[in-house]
Protein backbone atom coordinates (compact mmCIF):
# COMPACT_ATOMS: atom_id res chain seq x y z
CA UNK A 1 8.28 23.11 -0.90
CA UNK A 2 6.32 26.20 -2.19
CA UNK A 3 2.91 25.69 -3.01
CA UNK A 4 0.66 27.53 -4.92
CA UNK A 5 -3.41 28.26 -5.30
CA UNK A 6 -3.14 28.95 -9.62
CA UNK A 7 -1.35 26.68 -12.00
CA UNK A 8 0.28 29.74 -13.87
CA UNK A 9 1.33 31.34 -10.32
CA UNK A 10 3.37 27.88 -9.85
CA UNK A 11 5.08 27.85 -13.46
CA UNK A 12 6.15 31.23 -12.80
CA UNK A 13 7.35 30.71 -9.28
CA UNK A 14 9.31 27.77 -10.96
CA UNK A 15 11.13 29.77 -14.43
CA UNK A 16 12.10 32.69 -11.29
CA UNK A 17 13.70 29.90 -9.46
CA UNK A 18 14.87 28.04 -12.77
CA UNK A 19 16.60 31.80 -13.56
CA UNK A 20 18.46 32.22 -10.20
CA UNK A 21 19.55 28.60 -10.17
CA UNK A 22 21.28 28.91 -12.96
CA UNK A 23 22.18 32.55 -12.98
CA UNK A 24 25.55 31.58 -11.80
CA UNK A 25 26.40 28.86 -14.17
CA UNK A 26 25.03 30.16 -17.70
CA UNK A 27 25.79 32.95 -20.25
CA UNK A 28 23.13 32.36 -22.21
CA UNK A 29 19.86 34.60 -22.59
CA UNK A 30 17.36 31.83 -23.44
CA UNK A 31 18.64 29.06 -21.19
CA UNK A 32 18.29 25.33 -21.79
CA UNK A 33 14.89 23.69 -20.08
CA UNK A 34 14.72 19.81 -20.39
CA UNK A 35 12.07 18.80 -17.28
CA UNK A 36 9.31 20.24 -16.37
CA UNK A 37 7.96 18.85 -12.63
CA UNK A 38 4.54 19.18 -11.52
CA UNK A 39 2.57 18.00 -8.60
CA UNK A 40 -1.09 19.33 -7.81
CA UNK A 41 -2.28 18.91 -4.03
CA UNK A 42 -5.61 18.57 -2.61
CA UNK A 43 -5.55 20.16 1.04
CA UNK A 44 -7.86 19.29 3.85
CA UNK A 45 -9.89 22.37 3.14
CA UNK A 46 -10.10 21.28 -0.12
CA UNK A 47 -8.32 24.06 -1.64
CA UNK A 48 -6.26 22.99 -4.77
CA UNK A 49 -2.32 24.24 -4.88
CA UNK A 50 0.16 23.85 -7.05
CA UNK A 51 4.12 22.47 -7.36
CA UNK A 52 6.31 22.99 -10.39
CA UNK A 53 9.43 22.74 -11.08
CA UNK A 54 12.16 23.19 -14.13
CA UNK A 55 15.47 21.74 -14.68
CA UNK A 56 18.32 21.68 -17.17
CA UNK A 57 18.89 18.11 -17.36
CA UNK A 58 16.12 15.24 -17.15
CA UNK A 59 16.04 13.23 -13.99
CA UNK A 60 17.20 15.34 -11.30
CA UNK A 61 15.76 14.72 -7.77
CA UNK A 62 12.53 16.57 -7.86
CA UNK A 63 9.32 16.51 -5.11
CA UNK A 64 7.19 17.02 -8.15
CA UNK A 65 6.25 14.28 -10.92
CA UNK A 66 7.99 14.29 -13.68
CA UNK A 67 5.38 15.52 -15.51
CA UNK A 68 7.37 17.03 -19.35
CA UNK A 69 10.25 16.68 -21.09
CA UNK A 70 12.66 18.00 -24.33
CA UNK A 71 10.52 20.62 -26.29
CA UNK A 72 7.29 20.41 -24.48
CA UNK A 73 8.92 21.27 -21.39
CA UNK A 74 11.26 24.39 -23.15
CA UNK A 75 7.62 25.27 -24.49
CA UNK A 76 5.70 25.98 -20.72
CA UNK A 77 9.17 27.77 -19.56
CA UNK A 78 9.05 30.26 -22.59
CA UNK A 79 5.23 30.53 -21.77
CA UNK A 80 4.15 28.76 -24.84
CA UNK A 81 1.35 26.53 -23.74
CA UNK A 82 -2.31 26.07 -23.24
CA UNK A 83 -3.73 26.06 -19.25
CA UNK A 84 -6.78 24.24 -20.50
CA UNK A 85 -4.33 21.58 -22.06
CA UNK A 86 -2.29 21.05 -19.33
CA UNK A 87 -4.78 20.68 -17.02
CA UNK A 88 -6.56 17.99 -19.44
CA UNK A 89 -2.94 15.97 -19.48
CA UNK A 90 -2.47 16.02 -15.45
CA UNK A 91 -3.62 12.33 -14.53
CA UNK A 92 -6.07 12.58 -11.33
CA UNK A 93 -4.91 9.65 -10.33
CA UNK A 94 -1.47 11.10 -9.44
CA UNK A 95 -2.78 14.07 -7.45
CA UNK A 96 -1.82 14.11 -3.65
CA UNK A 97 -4.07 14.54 -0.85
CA UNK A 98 -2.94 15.90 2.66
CA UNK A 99 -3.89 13.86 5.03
CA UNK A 100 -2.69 15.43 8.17
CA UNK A 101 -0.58 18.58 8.23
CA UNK A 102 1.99 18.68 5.73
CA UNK A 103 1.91 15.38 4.94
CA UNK A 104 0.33 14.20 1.56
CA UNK A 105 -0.33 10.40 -0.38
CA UNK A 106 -2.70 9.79 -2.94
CA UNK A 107 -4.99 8.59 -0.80
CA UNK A 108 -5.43 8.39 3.22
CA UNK A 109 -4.34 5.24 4.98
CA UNK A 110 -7.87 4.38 6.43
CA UNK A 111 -5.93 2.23 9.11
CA UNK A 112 -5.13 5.21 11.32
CA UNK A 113 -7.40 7.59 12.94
CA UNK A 114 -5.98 10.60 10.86
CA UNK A 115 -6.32 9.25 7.98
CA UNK A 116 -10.00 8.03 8.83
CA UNK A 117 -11.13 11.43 9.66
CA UNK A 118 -9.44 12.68 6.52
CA UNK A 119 -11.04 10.35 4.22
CA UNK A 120 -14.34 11.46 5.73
CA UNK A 121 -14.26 14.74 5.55
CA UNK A 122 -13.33 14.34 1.82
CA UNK A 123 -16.28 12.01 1.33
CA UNK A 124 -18.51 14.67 2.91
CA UNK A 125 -17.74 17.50 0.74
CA UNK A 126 -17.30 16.48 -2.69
CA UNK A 127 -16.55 12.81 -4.44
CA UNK A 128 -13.13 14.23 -5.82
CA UNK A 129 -11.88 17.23 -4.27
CA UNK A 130 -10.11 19.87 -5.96
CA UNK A 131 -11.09 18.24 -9.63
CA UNK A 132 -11.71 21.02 -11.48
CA UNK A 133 -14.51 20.51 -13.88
C-alpha cells in the first residue's frame, strides 16, 4: 500500500502503476481505464494521505473503494477532472482512520485501550480530522 500526502500525487502514482501493469499486455497508446479506486486516510498525527488506484476491468480486488467507473473513471486517468469536485464527491463517512500503526477502520474500537487513546487524541485536536474545509 502506497500512500500519499496530495490527492493529485496519488492519481499519478496510480496511471504510473496503471502504465507498467499493463505495459506487457497492451499495444495500445491510450489504454482502456474502467475503475478508478480511492481511499483517503486520516493518520494519528492527523495528517491526511491518499490511495488510488486504476484498473482495466471493474471489480478487481482493490484496498481502495471503489470510488468511479466507465467514462468518469477514463476521465481522472487522462487528467480530465476537477480536484475541488472530487474532493466534494468523496463521502466522509468512508474515510479510514489509523488507529494503531498501520492499521486503519472508520472509526476506533473504543473497547480496547488503543483504540481508546486513539479516539482521544482525535477528539482533542479537531472534531473531524483531516476534513478539509
Amino acid at each position: 500500500m502506497s500512500l500519499y500526502a496530495t490527492l493529485e500525487e496519488a492519481i499519478d502514482a496510480a496511471r504510473e502503476e496503471f502504465l507498467e501493469k499493463i505495459a506487457d499486455t497492451s499495444d495500445e497508446e491510450s489504454p482502456a481505464v474502467d475503475q478508478f479506486n480511492l481511499q483517503k486516510y486520516v493518520m494519528q498525527d492527523g495528517d491526511t494521505m491518499w490511495e488510488a488506484e486504476f484498473s482495466a476491468e471493474s471489480g478487481e480486488e482493490t484496498e481502495g473503494l471503489s470510488f468511479l467507473s466507465g467514462e468518469a473513471a477514463q476521465a481522472i486517468f487522462d487528467d480530465d477532472f476537477d480536484k475541488q469536485e472530487l474532493l466534494e464527491e468523496w463521502q466522509p463517512e468512508n474515510t479510514l482512520y489509523e488507529w494503531d500503526e498501520g492499521e486503519y477502520q472508520l472509526e476506533p474500537p473504543l473497547d480496547t485501550e488503543e483504540g481508546a487513546a486513539a479516539a482521544e487524541e482525535w477528539d482533542d485536536e479537531d472534531e473531524f480530522p483531516g476534513r478539509e474545509e
